[in-house]
C-alpha atoms as a PDB file:
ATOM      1  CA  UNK A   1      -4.255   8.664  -1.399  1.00  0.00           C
ATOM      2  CA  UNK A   2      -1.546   7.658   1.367  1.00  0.00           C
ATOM      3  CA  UNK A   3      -0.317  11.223   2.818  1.00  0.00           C
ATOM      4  CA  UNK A   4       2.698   9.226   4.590  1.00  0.00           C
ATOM      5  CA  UNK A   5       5.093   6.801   2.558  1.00  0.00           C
ATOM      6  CA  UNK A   6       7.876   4.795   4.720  1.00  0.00           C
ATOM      7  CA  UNK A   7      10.814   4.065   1.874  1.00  0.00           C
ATOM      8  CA  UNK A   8      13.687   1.926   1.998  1.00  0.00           C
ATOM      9  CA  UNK A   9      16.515   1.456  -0.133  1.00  0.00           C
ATOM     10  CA  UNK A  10      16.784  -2.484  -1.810  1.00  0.00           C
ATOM     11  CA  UNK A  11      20.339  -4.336  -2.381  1.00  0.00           C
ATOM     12  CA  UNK A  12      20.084  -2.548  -5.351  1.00  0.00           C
ATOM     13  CA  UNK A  13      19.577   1.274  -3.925  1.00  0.00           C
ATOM     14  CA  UNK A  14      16.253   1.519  -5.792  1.00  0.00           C
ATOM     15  CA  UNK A  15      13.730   3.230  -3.421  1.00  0.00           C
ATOM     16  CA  UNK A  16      10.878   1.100  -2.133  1.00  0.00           C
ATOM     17  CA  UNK A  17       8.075   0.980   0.291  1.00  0.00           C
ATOM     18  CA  UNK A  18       9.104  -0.929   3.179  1.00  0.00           C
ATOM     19  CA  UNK A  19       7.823  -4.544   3.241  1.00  0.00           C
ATOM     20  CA  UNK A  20       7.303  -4.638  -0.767  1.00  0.00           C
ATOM     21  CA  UNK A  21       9.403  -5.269  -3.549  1.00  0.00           C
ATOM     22  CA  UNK A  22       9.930  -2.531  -6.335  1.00  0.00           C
ATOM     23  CA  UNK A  23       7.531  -4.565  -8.573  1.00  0.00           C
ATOM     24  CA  UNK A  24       5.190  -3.892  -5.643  1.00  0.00           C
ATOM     25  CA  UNK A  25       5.675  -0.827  -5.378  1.00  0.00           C
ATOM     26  CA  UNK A  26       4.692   0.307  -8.334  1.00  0.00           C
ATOM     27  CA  UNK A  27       2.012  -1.636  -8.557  1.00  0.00           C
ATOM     28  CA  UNK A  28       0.657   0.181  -5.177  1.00  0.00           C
ATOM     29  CA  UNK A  29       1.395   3.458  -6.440  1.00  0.00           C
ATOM     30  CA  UNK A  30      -0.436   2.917  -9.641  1.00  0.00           C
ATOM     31  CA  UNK A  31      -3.501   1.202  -7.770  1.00  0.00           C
ATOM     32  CA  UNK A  32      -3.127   3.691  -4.906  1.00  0.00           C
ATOM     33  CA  UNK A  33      -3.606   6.742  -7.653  1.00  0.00           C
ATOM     34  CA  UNK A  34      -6.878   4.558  -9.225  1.00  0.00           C
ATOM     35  CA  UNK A  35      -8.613   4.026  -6.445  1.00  0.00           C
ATOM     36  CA  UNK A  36     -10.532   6.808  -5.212  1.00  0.00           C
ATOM     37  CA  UNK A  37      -9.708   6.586  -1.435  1.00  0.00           C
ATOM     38  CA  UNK A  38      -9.457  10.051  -0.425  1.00  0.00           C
ATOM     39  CA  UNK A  39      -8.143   9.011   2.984  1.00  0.00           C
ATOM     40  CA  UNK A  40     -11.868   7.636   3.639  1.00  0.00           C
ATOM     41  CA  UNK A  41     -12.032   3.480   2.305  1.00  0.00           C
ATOM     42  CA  UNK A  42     -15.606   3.638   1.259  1.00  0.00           C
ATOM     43  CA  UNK A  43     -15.151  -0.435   1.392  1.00  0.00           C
ATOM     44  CA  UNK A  44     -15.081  -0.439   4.931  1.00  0.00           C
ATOM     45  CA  UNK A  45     -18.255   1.187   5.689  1.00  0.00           C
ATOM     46  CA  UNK A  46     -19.919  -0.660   3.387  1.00  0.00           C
ATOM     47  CA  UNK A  47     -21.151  -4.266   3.025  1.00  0.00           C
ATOM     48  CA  UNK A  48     -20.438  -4.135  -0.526  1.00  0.00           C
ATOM     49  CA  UNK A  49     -17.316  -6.495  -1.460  1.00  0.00           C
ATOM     50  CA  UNK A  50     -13.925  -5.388  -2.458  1.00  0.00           C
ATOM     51  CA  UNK A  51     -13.267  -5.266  -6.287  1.00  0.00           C
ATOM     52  CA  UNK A  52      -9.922  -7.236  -7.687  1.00  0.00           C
ATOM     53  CA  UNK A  53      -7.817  -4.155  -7.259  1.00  0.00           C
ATOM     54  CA  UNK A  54      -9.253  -2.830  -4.366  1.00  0.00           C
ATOM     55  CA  UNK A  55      -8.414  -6.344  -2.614  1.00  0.00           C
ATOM     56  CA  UNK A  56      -4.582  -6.070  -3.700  1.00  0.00           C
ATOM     57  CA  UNK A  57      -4.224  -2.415  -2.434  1.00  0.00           C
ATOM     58  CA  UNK A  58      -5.542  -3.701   0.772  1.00  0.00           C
ATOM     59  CA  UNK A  59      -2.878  -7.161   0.731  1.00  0.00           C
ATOM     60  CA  UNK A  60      -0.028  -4.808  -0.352  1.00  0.00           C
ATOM     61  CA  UNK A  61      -1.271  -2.097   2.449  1.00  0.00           C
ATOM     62  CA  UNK A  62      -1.142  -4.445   4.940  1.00  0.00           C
ATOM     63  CA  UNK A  63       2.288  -5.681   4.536  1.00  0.00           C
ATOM     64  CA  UNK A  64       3.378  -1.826   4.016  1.00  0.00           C
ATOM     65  CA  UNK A  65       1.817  -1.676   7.665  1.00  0.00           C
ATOM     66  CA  UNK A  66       3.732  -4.748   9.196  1.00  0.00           C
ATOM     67  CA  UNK A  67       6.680  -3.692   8.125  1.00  0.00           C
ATOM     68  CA  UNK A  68       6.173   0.538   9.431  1.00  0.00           C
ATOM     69  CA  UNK A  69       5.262  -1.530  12.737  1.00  0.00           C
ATOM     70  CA  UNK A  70       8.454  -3.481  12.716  1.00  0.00           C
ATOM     71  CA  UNK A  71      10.503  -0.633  12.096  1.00  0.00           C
ATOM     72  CA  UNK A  72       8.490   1.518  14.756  1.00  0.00           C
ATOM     73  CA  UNK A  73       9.305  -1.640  17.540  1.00  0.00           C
END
């Protein structure tokens, strides 16, 4: 589970992670919450490939992560 969120507000003042849209969001949370991650992706140690949900996590991670690096610039 992510210790560190970066939120924004939308046009709409509805709280969001930074590079996603609320639909997004959610949908990280929830698949963030079901994955069991523990701070440790076993998927990257491991030749094994990523499942359907793990693959989105990592897509909606990623843009999470362009978007903190932005910001950070």
């Amino acid at each position: 589970m992510l210790t560190s969120r970066l939120y924004t507000l939308d046009k709409k003042r509805r709280r969001v992670l930074a590079g996603l849209t609320p639909e997004e969001t959610t949908e990280f949370e929830l698949l963030d919450a079901q994955l069991p991650l523990d701070g440790k992706p076993t998927w990257r140690h491991s030749e094994l490939p990523l499942s359907p949900k793990e693959q989105r996590w990592l897509e909606l991670f990623r843009r999470m992560e362009a978007a903190r690096k932005q910001t950070a610039a």
